[in-house]
N, C-alpha and C. Protein backbone atom coordinates (compact mmCIF):
# COMPACT_ATOMS: atom_id res chain seq x y z
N UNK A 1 14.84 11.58 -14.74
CA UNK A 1 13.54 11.53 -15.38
C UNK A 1 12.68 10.39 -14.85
N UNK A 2 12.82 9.54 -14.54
CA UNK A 2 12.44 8.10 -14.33
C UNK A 2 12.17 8.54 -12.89
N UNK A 3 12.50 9.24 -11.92
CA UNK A 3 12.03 9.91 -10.72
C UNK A 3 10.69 10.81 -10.79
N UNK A 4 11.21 11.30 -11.49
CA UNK A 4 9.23 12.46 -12.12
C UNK A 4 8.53 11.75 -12.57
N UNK A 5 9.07 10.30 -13.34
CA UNK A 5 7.78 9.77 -13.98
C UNK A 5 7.21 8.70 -12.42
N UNK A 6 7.96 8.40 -11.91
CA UNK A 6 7.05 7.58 -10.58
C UNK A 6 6.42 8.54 -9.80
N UNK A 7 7.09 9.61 -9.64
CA UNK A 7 6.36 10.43 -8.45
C UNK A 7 5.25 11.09 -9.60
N UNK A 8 4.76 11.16 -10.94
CA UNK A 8 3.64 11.54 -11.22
C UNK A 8 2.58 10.50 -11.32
N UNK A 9 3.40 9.12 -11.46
CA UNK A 9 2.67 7.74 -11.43
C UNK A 9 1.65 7.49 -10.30
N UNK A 10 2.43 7.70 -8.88
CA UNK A 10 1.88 7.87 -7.75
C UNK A 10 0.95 8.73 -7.25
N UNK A 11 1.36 9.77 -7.52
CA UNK A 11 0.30 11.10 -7.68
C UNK A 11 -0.99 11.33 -8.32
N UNK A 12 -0.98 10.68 -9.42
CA UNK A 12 -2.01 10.74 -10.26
C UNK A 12 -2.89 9.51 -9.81
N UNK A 13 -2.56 8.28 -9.30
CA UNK A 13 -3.05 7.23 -8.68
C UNK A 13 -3.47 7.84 -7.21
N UNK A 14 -3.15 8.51 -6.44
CA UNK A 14 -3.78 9.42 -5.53
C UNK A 14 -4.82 10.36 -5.23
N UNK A 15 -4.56 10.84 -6.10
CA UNK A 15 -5.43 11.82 -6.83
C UNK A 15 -7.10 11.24 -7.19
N UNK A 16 -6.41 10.09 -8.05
CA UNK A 16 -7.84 9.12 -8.33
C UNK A 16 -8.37 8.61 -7.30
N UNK A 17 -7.70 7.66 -6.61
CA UNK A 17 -8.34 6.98 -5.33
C UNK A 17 -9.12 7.95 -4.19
N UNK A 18 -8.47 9.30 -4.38
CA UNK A 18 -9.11 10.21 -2.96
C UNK A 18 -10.58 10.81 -4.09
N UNK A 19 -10.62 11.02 -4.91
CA UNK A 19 -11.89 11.11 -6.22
C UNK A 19 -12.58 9.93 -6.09
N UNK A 20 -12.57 8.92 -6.52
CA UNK A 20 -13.21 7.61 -6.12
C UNK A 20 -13.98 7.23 -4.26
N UNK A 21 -13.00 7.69 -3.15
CA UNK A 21 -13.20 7.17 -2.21
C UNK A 21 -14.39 8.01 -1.79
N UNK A 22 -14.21 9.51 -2.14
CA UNK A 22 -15.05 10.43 -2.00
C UNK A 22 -16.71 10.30 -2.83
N UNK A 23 -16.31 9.51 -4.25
CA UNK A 23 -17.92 9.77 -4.78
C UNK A 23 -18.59 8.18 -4.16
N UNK A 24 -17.67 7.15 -3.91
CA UNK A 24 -18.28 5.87 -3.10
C UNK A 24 -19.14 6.23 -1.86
N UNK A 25 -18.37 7.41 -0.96
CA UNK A 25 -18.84 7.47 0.34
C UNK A 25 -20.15 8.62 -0.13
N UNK A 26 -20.33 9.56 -0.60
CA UNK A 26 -21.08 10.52 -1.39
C UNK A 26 -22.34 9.26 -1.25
N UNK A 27 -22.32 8.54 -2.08
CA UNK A 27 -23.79 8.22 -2.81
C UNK A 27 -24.01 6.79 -1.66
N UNK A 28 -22.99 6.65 -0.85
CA UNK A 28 -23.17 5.45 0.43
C UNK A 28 -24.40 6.22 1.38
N UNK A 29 -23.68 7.84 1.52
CA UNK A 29 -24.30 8.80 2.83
C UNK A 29 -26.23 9.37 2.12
N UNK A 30 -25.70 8.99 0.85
CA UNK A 30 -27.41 9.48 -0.22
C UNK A 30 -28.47 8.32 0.41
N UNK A 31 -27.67 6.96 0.12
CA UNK A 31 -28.73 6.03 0.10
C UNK A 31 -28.81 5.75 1.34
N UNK A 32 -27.88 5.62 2.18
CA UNK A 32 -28.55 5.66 4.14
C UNK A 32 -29.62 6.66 4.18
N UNK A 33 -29.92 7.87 3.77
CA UNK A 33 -30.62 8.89 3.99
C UNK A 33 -31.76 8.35 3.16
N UNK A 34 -31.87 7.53 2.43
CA UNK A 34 -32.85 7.58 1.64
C UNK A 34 -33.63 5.94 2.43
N UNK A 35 -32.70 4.93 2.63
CA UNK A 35 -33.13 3.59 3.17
C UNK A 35 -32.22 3.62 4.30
N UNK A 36 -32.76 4.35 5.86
CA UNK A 36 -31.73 3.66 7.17
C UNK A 36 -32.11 2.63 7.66
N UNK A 37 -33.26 1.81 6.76
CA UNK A 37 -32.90 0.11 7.18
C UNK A 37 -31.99 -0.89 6.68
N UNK A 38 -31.66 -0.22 5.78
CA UNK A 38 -30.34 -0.43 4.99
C UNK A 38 -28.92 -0.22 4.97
N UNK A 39 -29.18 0.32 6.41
CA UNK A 39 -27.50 0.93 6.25
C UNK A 39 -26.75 -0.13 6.64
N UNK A 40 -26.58 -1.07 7.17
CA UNK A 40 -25.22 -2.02 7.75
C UNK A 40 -24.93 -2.71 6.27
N UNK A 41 -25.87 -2.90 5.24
CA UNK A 41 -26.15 -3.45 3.80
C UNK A 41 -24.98 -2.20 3.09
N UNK A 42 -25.02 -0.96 3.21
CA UNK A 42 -24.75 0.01 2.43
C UNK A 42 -23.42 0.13 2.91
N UNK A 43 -22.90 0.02 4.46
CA UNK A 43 -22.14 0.61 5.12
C UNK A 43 -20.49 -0.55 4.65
N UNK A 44 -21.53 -2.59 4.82
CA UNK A 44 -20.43 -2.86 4.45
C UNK A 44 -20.04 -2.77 3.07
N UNK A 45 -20.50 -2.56 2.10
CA UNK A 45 -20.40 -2.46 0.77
C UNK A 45 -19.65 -1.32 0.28
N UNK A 46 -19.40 -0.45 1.36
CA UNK A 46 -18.74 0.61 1.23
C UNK A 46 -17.44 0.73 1.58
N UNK A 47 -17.36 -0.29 2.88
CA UNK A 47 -15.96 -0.47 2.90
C UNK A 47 -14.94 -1.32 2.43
N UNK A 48 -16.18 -2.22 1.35
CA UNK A 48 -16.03 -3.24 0.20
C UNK A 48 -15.22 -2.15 -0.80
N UNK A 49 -16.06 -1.74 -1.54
CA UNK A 49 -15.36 -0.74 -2.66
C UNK A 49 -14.35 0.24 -2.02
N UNK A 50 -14.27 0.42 -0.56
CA UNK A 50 -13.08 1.59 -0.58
C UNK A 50 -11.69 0.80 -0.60
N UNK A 51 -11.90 -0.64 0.22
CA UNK A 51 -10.74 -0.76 0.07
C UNK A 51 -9.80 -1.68 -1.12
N UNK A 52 -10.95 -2.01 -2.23
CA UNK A 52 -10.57 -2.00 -3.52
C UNK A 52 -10.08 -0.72 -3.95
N UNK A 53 -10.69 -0.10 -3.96
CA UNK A 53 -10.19 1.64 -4.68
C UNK A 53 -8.90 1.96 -4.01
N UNK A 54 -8.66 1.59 -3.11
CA UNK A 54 -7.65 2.06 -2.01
C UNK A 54 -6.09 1.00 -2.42
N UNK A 55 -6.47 0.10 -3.27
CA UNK A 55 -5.57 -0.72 -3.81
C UNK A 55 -4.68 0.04 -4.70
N UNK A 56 -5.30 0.60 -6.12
CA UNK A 56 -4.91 1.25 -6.54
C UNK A 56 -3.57 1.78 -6.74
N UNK A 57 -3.52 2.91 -5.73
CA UNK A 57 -2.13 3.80 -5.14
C UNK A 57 -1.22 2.97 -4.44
N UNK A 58 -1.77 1.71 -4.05
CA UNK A 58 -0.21 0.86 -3.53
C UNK A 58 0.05 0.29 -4.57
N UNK A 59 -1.22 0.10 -5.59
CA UNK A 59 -0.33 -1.07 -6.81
C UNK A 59 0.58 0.42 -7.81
N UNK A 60 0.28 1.81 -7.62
CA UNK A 60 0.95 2.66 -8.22
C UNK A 60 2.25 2.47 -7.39
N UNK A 61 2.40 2.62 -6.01
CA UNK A 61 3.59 2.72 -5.76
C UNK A 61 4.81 1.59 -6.03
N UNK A 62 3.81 0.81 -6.03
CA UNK A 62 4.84 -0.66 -6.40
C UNK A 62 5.31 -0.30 -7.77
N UNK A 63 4.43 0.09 -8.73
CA UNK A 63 5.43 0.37 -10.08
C UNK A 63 6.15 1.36 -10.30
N UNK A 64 6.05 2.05 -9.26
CA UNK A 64 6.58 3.79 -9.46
C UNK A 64 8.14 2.84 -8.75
N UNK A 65 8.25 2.06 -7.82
CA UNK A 65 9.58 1.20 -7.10
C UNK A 65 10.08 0.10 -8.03
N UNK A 66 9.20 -0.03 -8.96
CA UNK A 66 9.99 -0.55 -10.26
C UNK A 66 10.83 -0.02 -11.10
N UNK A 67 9.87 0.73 -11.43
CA UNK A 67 10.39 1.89 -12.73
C UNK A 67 11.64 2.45 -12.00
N UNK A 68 12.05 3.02 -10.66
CA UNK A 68 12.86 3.45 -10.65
C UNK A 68 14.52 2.14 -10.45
N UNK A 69 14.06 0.68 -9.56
CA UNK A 69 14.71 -0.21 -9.46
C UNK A 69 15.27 -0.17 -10.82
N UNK A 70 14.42 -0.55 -12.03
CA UNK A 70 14.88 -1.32 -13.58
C UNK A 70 15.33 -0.70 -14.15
N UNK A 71 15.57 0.98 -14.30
CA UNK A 71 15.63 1.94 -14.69
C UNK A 71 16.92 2.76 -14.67
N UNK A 72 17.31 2.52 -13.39
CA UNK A 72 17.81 3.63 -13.01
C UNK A 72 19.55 3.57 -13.65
């Protein structure tokens, strides 16, 4: 059981981050189109928030390698 619950831990933290990375870059590609004197402003800010968001699913996997270490 403690195996299904990390691998849904992980999954669901996946799931989110590829949802997140997608509506960051979405409204990054809106506002270049709307201000392209702005884009190196937009572009790093984007790879600001992705690779926060992108944290996420490693801090899932680290607990999903807990849960099963303490657990098992």
């Amino acid at each position: 059981m403690i195996y299904i619950a990390a691998a849904i831990a992980v999954g669901c933290a996946a799931l989110a981050a590829s949802y997140g990375n997608q509506a960051v870059m979405k409204k990054t590609i809106e506002a270049m189109t709307r201000q392209p004197e702005m884009k190196d402003y937009f572009r790093m800010n984007m790879f600001i928030s992705v690779g926060l968001i992108e944290a996420v699913p490693i801090i899932a996997v680290v607990f999903g390698f807990l849960l099963i270490l303490l657990f098992r």
